[in-house]
PDB file of N, CA and C in Angstrom:
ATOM      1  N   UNK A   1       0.826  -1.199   0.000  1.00  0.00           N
ATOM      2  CA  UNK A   1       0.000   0.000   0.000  1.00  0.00           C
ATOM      3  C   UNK A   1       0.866   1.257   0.000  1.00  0.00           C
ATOM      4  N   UNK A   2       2.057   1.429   0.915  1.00  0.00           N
ATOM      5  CA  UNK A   2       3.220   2.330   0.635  1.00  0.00           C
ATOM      6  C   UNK A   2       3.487   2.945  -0.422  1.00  0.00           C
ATOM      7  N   UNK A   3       4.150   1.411  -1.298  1.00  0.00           N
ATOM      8  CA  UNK A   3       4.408   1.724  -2.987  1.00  0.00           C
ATOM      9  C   UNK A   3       3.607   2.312  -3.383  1.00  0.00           C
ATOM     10  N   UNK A   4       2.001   2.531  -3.480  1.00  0.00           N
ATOM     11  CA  UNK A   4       1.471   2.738  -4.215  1.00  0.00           C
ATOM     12  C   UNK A   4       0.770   4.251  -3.917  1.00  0.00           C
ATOM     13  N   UNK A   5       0.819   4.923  -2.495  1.00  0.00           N
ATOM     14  CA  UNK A   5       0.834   6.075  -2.276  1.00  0.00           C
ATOM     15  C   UNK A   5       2.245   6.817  -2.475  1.00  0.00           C
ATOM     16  N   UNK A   6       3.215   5.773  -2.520  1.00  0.00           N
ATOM     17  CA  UNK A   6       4.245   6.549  -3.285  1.00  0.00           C
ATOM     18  C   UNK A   6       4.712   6.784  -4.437  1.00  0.00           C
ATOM     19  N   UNK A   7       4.160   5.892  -5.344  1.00  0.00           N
ATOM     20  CA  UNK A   7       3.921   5.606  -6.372  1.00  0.00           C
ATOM     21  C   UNK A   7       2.827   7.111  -7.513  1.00  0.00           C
ATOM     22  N   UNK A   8       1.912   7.078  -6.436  1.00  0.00           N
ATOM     23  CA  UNK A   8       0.895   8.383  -6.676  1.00  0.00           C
ATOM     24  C   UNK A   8       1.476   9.349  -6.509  1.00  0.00           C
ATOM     25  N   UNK A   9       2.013   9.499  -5.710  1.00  0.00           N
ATOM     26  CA  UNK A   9       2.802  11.047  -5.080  1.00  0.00           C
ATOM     27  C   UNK A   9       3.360  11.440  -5.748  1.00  0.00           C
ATOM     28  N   UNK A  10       4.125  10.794  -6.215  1.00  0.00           N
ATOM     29  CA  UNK A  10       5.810  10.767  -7.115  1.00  0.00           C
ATOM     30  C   UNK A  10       5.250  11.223  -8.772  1.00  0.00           C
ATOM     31  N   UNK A  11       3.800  10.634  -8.813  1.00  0.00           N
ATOM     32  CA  UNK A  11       3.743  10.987 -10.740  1.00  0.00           C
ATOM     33  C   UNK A  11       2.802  12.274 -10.243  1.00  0.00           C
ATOM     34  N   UNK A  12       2.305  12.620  -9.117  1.00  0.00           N
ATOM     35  CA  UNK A  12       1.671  14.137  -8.939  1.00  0.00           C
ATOM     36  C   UNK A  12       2.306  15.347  -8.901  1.00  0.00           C
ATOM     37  N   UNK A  13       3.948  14.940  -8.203  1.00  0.00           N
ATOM     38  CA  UNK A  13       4.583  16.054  -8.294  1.00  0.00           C
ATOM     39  C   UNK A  13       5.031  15.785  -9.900  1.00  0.00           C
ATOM     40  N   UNK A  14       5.414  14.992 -10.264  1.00  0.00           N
ATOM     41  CA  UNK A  14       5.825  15.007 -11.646  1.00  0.00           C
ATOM     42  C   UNK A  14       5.474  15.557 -13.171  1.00  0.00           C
ATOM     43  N   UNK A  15       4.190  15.696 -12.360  1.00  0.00           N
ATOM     44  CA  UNK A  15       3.098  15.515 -13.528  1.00  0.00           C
ATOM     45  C   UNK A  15       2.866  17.328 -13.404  1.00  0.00           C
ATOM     46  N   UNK A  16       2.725  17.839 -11.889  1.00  0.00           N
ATOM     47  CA  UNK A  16       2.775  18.989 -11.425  1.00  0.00           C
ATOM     48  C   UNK A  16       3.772  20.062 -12.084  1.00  0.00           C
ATOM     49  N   UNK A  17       4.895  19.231 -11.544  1.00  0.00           N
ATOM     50  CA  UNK A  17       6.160  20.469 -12.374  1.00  0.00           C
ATOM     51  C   UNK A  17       6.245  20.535 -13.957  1.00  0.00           C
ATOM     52  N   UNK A  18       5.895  19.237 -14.738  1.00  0.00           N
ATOM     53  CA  UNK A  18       6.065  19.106 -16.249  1.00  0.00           C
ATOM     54  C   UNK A  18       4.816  20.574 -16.668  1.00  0.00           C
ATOM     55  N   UNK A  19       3.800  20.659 -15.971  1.00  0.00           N
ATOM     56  CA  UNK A  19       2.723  21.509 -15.868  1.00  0.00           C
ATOM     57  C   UNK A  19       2.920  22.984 -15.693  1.00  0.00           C
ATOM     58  N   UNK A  20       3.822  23.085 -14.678  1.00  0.00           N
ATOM     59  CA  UNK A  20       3.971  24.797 -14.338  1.00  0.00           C
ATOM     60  C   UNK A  20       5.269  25.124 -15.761  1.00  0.00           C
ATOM     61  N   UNK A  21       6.528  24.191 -15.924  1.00  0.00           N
ATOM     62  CA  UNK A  21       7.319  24.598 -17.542  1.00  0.00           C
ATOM     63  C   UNK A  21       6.476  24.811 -18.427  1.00  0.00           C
ATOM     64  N   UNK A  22       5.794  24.215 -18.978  1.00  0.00           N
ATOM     65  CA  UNK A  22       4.811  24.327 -19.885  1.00  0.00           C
ATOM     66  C   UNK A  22       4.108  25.727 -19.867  1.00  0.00           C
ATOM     67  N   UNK A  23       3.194  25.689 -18.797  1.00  0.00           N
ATOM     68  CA  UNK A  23       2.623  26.801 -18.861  1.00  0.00           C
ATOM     69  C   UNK A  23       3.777  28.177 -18.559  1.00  0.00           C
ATOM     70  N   UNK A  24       5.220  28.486 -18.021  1.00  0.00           N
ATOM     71  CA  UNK A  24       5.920  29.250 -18.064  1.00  0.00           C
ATOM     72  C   UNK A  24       6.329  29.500 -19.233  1.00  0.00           C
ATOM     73  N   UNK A  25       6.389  28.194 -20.552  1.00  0.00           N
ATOM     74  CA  UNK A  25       7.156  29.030 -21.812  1.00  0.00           C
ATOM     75  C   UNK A  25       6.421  29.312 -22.538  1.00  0.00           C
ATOM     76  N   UNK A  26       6.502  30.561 -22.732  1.00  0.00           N
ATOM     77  CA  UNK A  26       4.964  30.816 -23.639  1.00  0.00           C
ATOM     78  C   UNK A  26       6.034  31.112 -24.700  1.00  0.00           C
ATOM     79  N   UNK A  27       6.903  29.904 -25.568  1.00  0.00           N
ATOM     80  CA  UNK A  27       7.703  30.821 -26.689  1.00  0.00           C
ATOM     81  C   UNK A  27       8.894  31.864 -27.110  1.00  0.00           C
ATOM     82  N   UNK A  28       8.897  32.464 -25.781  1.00  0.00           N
ATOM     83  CA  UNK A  28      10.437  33.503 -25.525  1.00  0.00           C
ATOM     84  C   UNK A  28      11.170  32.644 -24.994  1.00  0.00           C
ATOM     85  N   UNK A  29      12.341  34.007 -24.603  1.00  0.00           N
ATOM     86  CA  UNK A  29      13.328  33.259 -23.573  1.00  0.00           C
ATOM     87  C   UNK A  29      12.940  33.534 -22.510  1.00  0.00           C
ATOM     88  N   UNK A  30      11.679  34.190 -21.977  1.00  0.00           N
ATOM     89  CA  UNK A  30      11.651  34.766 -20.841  1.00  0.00           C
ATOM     90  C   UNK A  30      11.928  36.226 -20.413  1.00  0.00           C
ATOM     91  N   UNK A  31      12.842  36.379 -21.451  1.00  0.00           N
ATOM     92  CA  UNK A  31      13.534  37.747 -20.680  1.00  0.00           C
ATOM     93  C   UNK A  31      13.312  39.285 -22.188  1.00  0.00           C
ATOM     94  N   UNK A  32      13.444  40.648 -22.040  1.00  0.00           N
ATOM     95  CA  UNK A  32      13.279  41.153 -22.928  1.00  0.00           C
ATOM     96  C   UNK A  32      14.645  41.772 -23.266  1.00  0.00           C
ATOM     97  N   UNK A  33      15.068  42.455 -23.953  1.00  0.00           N
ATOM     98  CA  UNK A  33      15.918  43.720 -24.373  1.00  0.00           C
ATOM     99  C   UNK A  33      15.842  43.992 -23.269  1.00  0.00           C
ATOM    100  N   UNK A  34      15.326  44.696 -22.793  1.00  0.00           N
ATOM    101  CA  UNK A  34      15.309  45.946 -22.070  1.00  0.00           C
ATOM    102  C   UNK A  34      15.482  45.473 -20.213  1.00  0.00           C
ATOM    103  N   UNK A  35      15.732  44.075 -20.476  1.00  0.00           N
ATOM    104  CA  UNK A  35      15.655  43.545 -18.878  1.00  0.00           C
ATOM    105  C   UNK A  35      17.625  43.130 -19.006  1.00  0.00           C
ATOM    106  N   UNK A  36      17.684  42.753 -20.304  1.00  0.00           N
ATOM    107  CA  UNK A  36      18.709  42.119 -21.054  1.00  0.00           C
ATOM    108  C   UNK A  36      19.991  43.643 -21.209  1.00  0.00           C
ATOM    109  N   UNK A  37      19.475  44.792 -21.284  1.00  0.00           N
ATOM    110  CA  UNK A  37      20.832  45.712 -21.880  1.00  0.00           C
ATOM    111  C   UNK A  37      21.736  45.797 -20.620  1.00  0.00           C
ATOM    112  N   UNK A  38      21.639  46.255 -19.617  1.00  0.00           N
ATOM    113  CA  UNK A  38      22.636  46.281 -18.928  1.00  0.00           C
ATOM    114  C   UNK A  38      23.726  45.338 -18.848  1.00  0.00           C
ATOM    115  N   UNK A  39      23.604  43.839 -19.137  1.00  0.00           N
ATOM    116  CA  UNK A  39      24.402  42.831 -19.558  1.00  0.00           C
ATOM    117  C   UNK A  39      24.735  42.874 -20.481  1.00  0.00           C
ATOM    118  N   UNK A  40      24.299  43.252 -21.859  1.00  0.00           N
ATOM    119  CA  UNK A  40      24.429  43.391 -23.125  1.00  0.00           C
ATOM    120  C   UNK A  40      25.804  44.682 -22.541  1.00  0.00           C
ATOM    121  N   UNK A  41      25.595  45.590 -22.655  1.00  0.00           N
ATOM    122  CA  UNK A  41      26.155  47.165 -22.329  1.00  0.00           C
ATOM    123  C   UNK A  41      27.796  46.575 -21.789  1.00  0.00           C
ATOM    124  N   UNK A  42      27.407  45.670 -20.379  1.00  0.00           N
ATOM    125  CA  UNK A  42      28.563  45.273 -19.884  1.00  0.00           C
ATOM    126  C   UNK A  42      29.605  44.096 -20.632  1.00  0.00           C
ATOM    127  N   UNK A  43      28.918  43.407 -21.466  1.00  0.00           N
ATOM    128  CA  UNK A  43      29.634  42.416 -22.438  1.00  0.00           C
ATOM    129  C   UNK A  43      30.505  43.005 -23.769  1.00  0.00           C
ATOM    130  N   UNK A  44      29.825  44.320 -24.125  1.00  0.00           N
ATOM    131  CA  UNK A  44      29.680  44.955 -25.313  1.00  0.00           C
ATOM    132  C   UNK A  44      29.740  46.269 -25.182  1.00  0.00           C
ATOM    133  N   UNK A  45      30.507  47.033 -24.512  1.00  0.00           N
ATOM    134  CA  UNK A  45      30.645  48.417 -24.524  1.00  0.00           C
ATOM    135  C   UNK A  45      30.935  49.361 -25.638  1.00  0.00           C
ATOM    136  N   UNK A  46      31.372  48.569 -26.411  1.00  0.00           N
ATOM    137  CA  UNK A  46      31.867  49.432 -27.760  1.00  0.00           C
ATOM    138  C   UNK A  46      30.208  49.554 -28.786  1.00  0.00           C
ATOM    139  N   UNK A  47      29.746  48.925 -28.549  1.00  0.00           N
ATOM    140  CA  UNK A  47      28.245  48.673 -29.376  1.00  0.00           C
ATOM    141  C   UNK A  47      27.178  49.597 -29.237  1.00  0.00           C
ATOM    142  N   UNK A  48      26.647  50.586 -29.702  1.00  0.00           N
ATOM    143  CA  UNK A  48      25.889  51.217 -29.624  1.00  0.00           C
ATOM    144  C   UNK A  48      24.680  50.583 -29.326  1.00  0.00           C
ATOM    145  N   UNK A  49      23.484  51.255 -28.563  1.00  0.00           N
ATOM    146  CA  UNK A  49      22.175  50.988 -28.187  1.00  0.00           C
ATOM    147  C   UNK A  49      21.278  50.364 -29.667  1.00  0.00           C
ATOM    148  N   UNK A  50      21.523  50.622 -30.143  1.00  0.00           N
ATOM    149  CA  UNK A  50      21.136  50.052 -31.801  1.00  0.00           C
ATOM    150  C   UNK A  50      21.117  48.595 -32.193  1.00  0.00           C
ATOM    151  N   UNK A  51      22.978  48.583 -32.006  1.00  0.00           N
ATOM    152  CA  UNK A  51      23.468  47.597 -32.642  1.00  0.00           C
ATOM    153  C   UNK A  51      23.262  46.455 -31.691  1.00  0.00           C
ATOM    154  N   UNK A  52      23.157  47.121 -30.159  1.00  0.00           N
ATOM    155  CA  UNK A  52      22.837  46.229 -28.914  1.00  0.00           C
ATOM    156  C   UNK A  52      21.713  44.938 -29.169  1.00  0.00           C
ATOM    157  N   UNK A  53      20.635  46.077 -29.936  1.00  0.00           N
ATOM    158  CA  UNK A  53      19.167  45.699 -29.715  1.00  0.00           C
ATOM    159  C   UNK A  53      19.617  44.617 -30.891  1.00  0.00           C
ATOM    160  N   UNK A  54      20.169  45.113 -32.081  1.00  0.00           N
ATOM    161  CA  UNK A  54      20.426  44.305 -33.444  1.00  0.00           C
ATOM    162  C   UNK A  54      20.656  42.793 -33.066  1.00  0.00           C
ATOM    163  N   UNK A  55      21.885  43.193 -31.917  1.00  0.00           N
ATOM    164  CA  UNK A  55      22.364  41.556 -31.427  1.00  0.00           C
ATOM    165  C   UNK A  55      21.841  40.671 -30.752  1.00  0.00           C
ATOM    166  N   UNK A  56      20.749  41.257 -29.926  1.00  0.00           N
ATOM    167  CA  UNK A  56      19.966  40.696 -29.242  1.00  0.00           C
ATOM    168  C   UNK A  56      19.096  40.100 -29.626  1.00  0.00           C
ATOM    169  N   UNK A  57      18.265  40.777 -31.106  1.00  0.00           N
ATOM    170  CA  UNK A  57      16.917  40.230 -31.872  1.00  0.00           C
ATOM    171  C   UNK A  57      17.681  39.204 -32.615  1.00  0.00           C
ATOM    172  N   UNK A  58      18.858  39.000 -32.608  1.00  0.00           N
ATOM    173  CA  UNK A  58      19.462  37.960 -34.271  1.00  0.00           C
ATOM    174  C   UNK A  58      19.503  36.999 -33.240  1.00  0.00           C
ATOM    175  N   UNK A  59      19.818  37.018 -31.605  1.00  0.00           N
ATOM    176  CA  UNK A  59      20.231  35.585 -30.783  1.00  0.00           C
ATOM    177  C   UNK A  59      18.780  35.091 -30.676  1.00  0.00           C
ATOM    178  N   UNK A  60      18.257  36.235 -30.221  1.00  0.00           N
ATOM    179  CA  UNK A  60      16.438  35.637 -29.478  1.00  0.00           C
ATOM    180  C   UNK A  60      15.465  36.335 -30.081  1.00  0.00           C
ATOM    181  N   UNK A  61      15.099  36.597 -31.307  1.00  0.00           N
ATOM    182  CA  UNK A  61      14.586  37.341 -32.076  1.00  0.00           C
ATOM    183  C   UNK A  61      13.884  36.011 -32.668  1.00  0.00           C
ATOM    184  N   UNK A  62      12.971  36.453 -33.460  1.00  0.00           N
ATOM    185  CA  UNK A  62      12.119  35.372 -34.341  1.00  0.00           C
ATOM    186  C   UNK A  62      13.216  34.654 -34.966  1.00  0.00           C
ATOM    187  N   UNK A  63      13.376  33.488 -35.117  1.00  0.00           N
ATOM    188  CA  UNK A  63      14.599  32.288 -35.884  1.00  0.00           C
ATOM    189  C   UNK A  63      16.097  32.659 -35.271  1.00  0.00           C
ATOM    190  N   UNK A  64      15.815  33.200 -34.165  1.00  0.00           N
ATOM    191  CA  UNK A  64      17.029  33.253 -33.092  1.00  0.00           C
ATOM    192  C   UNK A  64      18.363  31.932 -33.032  1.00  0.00           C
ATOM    193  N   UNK A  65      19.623  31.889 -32.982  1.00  0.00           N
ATOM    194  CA  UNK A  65      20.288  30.800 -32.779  1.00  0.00           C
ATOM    195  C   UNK A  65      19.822  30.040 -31.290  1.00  0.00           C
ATOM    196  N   UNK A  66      19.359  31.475 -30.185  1.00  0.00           N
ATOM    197  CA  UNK A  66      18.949  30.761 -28.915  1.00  0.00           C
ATOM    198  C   UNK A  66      17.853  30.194 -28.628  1.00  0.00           C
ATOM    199  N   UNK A  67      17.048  30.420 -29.944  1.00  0.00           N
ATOM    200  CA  UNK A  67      15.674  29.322 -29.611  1.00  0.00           C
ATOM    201  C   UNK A  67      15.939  28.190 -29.702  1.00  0.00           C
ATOM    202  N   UNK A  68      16.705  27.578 -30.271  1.00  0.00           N
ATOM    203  CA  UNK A  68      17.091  26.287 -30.393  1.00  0.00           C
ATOM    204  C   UNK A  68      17.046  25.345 -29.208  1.00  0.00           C
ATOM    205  N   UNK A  69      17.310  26.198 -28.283  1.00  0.00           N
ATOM    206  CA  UNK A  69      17.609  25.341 -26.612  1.00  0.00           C
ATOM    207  C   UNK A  69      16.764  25.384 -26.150  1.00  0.00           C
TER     208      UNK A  69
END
């Protein structure tokens, strides 16, 4: 009887967390430009606010290399 309330438990949380990812990726990375420049700024100082945004939409932009992951 153990096994089998542990058994339950175990695919509720499972089943639980596969549930909240799902409903968290709605498709982005999560994050925007504008949450993103200060890292951008600090990686890339020579880059203008422009070219910032440029680099940012080509990684995570529609057909992004970082959607891939």
């Amino acid at each position: 009887m153990k096994k089998i309330i542990i058994g339950v438990l175990t695919g509720a949380v499972l089943l639980g967390g596969t549930t909240f990812v799902a409903a968290n990726s709605n498709g982005s990375d999560g994050f925007t430009f504008e949450e993103m420049k200060p890292f951008i700024e600090q990686m890339h100082p020579n880059l203008s606010s422009d070219q910032q945004e440029e680099m940012f939409n080509a990684c995570h932009g529609e057909g992004g290399m970082m959607n891939n992951f």
